[in-house]
PDB file of N, CA and C in Angstrom:
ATOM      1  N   UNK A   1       6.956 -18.329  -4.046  1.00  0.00           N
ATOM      2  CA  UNK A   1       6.329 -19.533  -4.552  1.00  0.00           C
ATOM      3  C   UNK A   1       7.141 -20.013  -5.754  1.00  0.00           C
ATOM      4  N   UNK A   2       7.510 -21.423  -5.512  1.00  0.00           N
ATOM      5  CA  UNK A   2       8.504 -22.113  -6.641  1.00  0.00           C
ATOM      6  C   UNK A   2       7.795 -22.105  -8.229  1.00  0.00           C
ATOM      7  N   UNK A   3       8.240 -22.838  -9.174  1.00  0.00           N
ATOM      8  CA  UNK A   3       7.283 -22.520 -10.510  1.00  0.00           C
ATOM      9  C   UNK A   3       6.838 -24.090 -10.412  1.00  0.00           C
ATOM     10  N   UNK A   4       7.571 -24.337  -9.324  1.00  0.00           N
ATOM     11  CA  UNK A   4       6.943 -26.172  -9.462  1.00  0.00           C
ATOM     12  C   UNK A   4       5.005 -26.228  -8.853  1.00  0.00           C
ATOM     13  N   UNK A   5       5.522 -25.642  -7.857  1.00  0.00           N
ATOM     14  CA  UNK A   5       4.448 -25.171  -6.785  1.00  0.00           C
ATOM     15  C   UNK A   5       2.942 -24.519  -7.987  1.00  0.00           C
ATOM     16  N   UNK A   6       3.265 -23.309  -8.704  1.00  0.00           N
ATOM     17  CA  UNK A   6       2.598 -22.962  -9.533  1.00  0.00           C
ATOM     18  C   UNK A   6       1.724 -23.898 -10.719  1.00  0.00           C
ATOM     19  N   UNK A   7       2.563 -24.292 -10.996  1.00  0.00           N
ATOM     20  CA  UNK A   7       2.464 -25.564 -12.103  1.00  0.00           C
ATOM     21  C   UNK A   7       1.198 -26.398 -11.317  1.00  0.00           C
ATOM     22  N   UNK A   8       1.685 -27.225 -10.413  1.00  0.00           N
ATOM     23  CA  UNK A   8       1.242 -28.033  -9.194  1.00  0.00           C
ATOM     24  C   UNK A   8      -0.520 -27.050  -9.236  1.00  0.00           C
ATOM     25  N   UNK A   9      -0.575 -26.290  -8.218  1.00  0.00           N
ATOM     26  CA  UNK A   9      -1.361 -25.350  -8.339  1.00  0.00           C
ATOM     27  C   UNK A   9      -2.502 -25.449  -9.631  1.00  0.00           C
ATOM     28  N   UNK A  10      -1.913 -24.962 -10.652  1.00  0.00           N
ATOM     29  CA  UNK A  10      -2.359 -24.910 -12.183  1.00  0.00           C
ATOM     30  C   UNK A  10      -3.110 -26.226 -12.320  1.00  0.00           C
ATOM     31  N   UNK A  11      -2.213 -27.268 -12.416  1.00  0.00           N
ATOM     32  CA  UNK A  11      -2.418 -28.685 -12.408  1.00  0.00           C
ATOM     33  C   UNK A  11      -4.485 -28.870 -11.810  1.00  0.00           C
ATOM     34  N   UNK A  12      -3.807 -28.614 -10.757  1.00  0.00           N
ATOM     35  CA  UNK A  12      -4.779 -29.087  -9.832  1.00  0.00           C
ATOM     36  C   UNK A  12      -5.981 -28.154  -9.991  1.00  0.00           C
ATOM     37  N   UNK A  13      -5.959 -26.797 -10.527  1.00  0.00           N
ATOM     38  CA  UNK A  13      -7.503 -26.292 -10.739  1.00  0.00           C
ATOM     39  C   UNK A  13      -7.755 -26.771 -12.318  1.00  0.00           C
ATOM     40  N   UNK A  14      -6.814 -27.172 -13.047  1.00  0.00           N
ATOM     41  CA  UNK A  14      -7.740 -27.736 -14.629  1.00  0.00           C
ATOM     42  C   UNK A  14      -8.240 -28.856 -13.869  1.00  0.00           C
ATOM     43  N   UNK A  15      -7.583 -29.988 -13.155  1.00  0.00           N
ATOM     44  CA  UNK A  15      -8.457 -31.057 -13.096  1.00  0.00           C
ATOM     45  C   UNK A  15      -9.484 -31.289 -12.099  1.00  0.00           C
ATOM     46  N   UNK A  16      -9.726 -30.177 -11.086  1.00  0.00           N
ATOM     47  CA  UNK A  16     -11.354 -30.115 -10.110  1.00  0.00           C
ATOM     48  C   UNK A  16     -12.164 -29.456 -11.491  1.00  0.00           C
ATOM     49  N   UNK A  17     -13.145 -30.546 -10.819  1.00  0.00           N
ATOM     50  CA  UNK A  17     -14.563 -30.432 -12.159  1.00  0.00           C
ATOM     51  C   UNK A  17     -15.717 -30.061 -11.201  1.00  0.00           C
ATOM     52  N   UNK A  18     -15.437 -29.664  -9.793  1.00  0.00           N
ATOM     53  CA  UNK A  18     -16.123 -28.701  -8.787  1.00  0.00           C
ATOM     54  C   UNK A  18     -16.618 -27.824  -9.047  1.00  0.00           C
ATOM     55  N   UNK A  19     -15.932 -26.557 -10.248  1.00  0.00           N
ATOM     56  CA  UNK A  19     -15.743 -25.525 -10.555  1.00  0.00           C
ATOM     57  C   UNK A  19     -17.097 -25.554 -11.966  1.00  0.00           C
ATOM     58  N   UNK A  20     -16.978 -26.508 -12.814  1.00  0.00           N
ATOM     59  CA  UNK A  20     -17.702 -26.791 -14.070  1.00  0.00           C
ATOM     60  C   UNK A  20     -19.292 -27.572 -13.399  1.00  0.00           C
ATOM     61  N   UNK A  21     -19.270 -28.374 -12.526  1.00  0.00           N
ATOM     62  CA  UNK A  21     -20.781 -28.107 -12.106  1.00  0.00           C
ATOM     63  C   UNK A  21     -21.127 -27.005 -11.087  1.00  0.00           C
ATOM     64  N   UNK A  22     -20.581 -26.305 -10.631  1.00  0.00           N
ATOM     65  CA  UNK A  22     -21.110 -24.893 -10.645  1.00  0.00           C
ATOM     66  C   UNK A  22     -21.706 -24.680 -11.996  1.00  0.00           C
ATOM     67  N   UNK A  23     -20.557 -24.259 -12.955  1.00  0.00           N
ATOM     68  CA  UNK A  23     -21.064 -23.647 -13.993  1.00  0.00           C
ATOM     69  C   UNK A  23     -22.378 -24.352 -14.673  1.00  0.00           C
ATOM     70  N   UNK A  24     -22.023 -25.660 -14.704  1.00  0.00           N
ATOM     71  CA  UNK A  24     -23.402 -26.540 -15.231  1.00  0.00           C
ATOM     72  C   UNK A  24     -24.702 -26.376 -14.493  1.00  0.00           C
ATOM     73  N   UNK A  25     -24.664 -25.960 -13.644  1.00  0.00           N
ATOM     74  CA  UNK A  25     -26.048 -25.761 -12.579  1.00  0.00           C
ATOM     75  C   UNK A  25     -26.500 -24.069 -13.016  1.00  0.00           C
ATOM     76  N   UNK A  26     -25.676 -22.908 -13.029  1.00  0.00           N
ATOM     77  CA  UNK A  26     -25.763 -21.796 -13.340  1.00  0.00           C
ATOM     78  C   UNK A  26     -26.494 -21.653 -14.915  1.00  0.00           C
ATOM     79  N   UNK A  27     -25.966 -22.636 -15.849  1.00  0.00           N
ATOM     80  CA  UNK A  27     -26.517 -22.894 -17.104  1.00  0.00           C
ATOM     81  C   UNK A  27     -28.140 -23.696 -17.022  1.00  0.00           C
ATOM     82  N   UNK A  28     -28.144 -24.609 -16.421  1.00  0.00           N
ATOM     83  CA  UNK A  28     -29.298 -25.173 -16.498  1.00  0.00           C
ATOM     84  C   UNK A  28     -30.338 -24.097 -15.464  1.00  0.00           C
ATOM     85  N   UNK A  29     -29.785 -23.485 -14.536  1.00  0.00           N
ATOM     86  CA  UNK A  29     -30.848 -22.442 -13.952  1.00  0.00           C
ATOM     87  C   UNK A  29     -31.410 -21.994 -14.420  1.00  0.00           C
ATOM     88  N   UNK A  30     -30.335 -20.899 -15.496  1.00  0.00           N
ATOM     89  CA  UNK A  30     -30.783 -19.740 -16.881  1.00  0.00           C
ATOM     90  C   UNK A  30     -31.666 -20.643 -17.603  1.00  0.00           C
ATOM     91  N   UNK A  31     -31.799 -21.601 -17.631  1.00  0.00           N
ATOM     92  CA  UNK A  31     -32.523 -22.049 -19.115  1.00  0.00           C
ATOM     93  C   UNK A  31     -33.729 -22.408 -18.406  1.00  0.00           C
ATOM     94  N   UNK A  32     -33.718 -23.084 -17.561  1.00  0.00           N
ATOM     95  CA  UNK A  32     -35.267 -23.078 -16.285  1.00  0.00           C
ATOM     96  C   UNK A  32     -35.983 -21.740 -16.175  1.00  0.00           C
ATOM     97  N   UNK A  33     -35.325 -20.676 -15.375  1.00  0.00           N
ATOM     98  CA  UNK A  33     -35.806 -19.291 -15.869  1.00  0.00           C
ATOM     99  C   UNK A  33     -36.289 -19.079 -16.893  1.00  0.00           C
ATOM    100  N   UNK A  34     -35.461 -18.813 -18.104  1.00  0.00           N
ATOM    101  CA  UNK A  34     -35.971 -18.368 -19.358  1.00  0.00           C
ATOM    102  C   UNK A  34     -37.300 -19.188 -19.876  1.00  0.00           C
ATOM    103  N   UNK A  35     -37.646 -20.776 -19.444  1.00  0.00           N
ATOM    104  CA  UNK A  35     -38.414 -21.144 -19.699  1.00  0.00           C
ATOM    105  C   UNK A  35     -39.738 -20.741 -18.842  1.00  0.00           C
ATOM    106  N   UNK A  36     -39.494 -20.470 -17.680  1.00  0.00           N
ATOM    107  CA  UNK A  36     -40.418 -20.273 -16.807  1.00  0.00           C
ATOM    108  C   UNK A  36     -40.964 -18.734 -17.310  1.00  0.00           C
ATOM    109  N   UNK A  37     -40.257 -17.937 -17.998  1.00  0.00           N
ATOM    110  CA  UNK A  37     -40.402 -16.527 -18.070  1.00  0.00           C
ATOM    111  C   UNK A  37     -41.477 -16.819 -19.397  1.00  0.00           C
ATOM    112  N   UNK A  38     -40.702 -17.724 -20.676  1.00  0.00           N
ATOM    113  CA  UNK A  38     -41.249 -17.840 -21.458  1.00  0.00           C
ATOM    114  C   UNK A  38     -43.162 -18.365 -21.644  1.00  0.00           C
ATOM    115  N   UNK A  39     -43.206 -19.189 -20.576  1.00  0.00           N
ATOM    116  CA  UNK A  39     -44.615 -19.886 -20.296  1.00  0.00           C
ATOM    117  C   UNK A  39     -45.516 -18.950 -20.054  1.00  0.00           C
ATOM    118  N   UNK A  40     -45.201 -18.451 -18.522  1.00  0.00           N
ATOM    119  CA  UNK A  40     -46.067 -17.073 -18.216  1.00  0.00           C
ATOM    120  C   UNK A  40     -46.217 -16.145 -19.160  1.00  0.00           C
ATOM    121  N   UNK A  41     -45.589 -16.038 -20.430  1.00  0.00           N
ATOM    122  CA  UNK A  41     -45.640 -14.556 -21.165  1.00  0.00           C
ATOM    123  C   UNK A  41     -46.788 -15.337 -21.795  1.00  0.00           C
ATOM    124  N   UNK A  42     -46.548 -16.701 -22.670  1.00  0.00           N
ATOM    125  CA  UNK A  42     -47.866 -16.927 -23.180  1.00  0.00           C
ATOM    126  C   UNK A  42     -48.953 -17.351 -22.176  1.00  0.00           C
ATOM    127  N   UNK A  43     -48.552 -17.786 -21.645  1.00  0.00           N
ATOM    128  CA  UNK A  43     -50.028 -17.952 -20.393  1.00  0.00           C
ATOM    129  C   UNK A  43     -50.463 -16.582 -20.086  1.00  0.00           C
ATOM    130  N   UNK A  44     -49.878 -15.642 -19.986  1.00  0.00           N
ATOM    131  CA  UNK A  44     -50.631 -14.184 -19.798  1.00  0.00           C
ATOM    132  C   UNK A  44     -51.194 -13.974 -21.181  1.00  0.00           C
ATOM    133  N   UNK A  45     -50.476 -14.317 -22.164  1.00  0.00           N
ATOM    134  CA  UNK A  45     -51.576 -13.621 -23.003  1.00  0.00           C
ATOM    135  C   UNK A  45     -52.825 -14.577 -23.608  1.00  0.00           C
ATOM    136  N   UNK A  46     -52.972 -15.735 -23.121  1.00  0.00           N
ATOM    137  CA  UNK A  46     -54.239 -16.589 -22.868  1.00  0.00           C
ATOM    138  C   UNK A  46     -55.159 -15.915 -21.989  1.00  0.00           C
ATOM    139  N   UNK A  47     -54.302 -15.974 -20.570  1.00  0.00           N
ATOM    140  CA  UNK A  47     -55.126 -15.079 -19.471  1.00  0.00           C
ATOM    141  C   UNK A  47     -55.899 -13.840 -19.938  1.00  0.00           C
ATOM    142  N   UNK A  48     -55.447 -12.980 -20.527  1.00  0.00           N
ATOM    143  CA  UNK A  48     -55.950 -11.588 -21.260  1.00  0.00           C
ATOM    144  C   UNK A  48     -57.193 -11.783 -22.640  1.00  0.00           C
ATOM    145  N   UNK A  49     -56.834 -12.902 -23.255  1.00  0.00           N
ATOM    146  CA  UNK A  49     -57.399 -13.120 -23.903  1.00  0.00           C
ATOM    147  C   UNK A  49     -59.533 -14.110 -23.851  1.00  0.00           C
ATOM    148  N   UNK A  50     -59.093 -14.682 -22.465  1.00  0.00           N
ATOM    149  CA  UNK A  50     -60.608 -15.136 -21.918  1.00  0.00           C
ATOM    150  C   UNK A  50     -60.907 -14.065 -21.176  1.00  0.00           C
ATOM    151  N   UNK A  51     -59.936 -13.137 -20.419  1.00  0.00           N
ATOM    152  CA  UNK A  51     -60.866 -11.995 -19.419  1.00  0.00           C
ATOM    153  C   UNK A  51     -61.299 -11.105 -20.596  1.00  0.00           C
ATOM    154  N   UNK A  52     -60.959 -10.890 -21.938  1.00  0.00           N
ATOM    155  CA  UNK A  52     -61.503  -9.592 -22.537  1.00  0.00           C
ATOM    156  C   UNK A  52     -63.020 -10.164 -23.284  1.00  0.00           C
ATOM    157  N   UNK A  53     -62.743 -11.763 -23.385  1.00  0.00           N
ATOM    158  CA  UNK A  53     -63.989 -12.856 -23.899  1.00  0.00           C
ATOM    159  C   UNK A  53     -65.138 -12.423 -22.790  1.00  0.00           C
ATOM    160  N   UNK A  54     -64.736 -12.879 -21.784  1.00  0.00           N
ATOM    161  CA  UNK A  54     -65.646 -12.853 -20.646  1.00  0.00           C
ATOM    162  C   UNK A  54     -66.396 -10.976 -20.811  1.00  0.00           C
ATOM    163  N   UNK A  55     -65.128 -10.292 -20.537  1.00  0.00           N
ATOM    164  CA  UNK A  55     -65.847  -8.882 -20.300  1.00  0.00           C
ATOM    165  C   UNK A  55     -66.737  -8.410 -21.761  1.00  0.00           C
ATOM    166  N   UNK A  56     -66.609  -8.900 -22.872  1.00  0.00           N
ATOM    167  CA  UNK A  56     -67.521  -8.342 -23.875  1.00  0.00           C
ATOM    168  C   UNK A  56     -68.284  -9.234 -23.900  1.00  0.00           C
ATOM    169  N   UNK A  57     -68.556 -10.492 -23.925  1.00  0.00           N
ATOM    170  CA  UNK A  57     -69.983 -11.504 -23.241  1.00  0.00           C
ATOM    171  C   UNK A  57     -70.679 -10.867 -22.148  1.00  0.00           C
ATOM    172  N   UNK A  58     -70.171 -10.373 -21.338  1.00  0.00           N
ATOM    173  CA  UNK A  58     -70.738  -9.429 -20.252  1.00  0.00           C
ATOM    174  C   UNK A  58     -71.606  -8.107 -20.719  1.00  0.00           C
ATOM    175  N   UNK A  59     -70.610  -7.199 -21.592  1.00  0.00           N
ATOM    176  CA  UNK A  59     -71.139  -6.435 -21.993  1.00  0.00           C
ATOM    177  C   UNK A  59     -72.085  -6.156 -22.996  1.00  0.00           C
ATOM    178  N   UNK A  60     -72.264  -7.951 -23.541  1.00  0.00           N
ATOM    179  CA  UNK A  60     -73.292  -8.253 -24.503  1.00  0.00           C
ATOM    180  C   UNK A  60     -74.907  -8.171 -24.019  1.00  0.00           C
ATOM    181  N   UNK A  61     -74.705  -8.961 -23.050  1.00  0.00           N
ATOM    182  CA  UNK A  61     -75.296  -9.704 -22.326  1.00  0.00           C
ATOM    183  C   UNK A  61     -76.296  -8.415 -21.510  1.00  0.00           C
ATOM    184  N   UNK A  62     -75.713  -7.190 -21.074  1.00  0.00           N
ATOM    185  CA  UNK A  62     -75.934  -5.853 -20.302  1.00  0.00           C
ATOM    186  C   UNK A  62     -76.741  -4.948 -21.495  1.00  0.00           C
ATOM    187  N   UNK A  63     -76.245  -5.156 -22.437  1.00  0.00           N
ATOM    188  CA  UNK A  63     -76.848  -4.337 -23.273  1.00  0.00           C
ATOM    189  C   UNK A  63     -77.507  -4.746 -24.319  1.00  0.00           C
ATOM    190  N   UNK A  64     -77.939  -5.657 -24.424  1.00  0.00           N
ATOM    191  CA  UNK A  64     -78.916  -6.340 -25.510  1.00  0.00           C
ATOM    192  C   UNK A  64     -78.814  -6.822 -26.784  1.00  0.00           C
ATOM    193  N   UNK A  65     -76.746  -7.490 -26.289  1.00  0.00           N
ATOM    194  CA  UNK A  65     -76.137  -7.734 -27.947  1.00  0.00           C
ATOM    195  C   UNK A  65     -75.465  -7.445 -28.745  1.00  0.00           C
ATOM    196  N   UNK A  66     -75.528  -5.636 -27.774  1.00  0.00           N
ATOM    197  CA  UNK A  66     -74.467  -5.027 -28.742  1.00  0.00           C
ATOM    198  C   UNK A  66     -73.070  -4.140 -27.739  1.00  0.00           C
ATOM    199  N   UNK A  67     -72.342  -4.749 -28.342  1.00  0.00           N
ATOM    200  CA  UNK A  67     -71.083  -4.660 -27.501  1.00  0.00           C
ATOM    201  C   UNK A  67     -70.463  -2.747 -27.679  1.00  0.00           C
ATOM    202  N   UNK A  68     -70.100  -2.429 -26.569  1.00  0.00           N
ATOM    203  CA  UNK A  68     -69.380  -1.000 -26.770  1.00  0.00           C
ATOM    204  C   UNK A  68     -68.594  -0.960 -27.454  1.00  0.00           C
TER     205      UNK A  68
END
């Protein structure tokens, strides 16, 4: 392979921008994820926080007020 050929070659993968929205899609994935990961962590701990409401209203409610 000539060094023209190489060059040529070279040339031609700096200027496909094929390669960079890959990468731009791989970036905006991660950050979709991380957000999606981020939501559920506080939405679980909402979730945890009305089931333990609910279960000692329950256990109020069973025992005449006074919670275990």
């Amino acid at each position: 392979m000539s060094l023209q050929a190489i060059k040529s070659s070279v040339m031609k993968f700096i200027k496909d921008e094929e390669g960079l929205t890959i990468v731009e899609y791989a970036v905006a994935g991660g950050l979709i994820t991380l957000g999606v990961v981020v939501a559920f962590g506080l939405l679980g701990d909402e979730v945890e926080n009305v089931i333990t409401a609910i279960t000692t209203t329950l256990q109020e409610n069973q025992t005449g007020g006074v919670a275990n």
